[in-house]
Protein backbone atom coordinates (compact mmCIF):
# COMPACT_ATOMS: atom_id res chain seq x y z
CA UNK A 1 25.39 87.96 65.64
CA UNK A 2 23.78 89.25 68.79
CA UNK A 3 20.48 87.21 67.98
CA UNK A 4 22.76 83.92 67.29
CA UNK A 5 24.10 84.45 70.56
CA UNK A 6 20.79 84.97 71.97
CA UNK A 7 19.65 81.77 70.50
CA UNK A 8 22.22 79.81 71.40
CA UNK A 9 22.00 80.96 75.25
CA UNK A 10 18.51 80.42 75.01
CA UNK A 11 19.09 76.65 73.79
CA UNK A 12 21.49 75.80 75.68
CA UNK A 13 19.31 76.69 79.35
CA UNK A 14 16.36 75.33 77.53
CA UNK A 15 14.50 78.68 77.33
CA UNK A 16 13.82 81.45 75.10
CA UNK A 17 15.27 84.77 73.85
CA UNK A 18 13.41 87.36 75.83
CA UNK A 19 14.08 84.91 79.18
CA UNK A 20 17.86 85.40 78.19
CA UNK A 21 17.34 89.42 77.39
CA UNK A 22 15.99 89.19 81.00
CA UNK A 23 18.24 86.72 83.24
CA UNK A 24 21.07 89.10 81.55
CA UNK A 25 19.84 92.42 81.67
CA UNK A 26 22.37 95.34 81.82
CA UNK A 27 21.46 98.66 81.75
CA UNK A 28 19.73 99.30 78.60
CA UNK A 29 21.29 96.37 77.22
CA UNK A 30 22.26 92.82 78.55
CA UNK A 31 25.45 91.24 79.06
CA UNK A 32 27.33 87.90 80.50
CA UNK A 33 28.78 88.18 83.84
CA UNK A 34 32.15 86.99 84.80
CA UNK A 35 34.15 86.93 87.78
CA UNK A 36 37.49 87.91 88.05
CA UNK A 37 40.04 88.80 90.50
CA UNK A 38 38.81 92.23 90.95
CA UNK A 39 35.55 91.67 90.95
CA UNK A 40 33.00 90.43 88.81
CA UNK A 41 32.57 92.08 85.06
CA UNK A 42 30.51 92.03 81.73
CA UNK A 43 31.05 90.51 78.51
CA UNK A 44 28.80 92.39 75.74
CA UNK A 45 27.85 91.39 72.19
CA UNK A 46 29.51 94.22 70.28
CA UNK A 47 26.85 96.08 67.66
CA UNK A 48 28.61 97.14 64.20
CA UNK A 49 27.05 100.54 65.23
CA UNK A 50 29.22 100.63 68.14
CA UNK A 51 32.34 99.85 66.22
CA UNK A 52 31.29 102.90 64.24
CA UNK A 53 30.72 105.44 66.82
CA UNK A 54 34.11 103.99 68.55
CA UNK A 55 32.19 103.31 71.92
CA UNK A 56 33.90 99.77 72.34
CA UNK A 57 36.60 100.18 75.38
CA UNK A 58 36.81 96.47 76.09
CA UNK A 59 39.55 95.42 74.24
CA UNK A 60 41.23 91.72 75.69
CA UNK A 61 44.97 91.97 74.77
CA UNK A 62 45.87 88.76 73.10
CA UNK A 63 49.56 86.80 74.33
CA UNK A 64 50.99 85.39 71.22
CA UNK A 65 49.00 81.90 70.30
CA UNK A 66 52.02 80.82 68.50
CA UNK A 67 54.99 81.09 70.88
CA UNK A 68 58.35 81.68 69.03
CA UNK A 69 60.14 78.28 68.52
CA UNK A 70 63.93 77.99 70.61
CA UNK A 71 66.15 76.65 68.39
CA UNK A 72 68.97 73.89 69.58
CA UNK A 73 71.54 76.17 70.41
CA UNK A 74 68.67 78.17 73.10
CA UNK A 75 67.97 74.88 74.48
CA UNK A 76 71.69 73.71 74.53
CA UNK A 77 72.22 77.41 76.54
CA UNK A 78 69.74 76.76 79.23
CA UNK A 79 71.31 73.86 80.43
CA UNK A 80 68.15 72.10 81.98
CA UNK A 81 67.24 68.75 80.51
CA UNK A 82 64.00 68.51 79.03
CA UNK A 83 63.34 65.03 80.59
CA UNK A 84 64.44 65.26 84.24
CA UNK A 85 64.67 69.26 84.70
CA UNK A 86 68.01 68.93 85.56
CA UNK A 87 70.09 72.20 85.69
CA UNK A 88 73.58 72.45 85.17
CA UNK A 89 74.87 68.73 84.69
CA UNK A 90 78.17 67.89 83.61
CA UNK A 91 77.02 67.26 79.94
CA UNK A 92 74.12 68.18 77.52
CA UNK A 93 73.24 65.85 74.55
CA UNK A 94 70.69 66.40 71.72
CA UNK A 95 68.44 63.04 71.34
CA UNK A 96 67.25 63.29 67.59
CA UNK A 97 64.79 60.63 65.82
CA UNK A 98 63.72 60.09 62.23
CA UNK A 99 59.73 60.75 62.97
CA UNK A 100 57.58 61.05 65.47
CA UNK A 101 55.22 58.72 64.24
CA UNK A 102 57.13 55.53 64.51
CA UNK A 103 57.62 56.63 68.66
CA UNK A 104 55.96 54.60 71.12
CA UNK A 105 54.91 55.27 74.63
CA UNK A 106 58.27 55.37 76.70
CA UNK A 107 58.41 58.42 78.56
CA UNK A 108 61.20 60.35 76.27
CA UNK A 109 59.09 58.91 73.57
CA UNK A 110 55.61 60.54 75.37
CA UNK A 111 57.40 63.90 75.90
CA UNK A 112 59.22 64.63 72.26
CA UNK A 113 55.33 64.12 71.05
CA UNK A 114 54.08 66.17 73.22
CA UNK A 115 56.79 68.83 72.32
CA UNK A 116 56.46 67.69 68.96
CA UNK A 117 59.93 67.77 68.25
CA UNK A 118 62.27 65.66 66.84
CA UNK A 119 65.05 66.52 69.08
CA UNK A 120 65.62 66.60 72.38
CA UNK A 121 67.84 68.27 74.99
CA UNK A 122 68.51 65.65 77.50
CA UNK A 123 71.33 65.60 80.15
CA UNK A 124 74.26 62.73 80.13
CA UNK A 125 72.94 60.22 82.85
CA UNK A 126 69.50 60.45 80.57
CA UNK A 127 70.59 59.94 77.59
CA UNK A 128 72.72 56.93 78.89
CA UNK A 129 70.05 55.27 81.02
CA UNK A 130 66.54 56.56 79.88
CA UNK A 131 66.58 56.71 76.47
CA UNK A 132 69.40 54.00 75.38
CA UNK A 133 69.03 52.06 78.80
């Protein structure tokens, strides 16, 4: 893994391994700088023989990838319409349609794909002049 990683650095700035060993030398080892807010820090390839000796401390902690999906009744709750961000109107109404492929490029149309939902929390004056306007 490390010498894929090598190679592809190496490829990639049109140069060769021991250039990259060099440009990215840390310690006795090399790693890939990054900035962040608190300074700047280093990615390294992790060895298996590191994983066994437990001397890997970097550990990223992941956010869920898959946020949980709100169900109507959330949405309903919020009270903010999903086209106009509209909080607390006089009246909520749930926009459904058959499938998303057969919707076009109006902008309800352009946001339920983008959501990729077939229903849609939409406030009164919306749903009156937007979508059936």
């Amino acid at each position: 893994m490390e010498y894929s990683c090598l190679k592809t650095l190496a490829g990639k700035h049109k140069s060769t391994i021991s250039k990259m060993i060099q440009t990215y030398r840390n310690g006795k080892s090399w790693a890939i700088p990054y900035l962040t807010k608190l300074g700047v820090k280093y990615a390294s390839i992790v060895k298996l023989a590191d994983c066994k000796r437990s001397l890997v401390d970097d550990v990223i902690p992941r956010k869920n990838p898959f946020p949980r999906k709100r169900t109507i009744q959330e949405r309903l709750n919020a009270r903010i319409c999903e086209l106009c961000n509209t909080k607390n109107a006089e009246s909520y109404e749930i926009h459904h349609v058959g499938s998303l492929k057969k919707l076009g490029n109006l902008l309800w149309e352009k946001v339920m794909k983008k959501k990729r939902r077939k229903t849609l929390v939409v406030c009164g004056n919306c749903h009156s002049h937007v979508i059936h306007g």
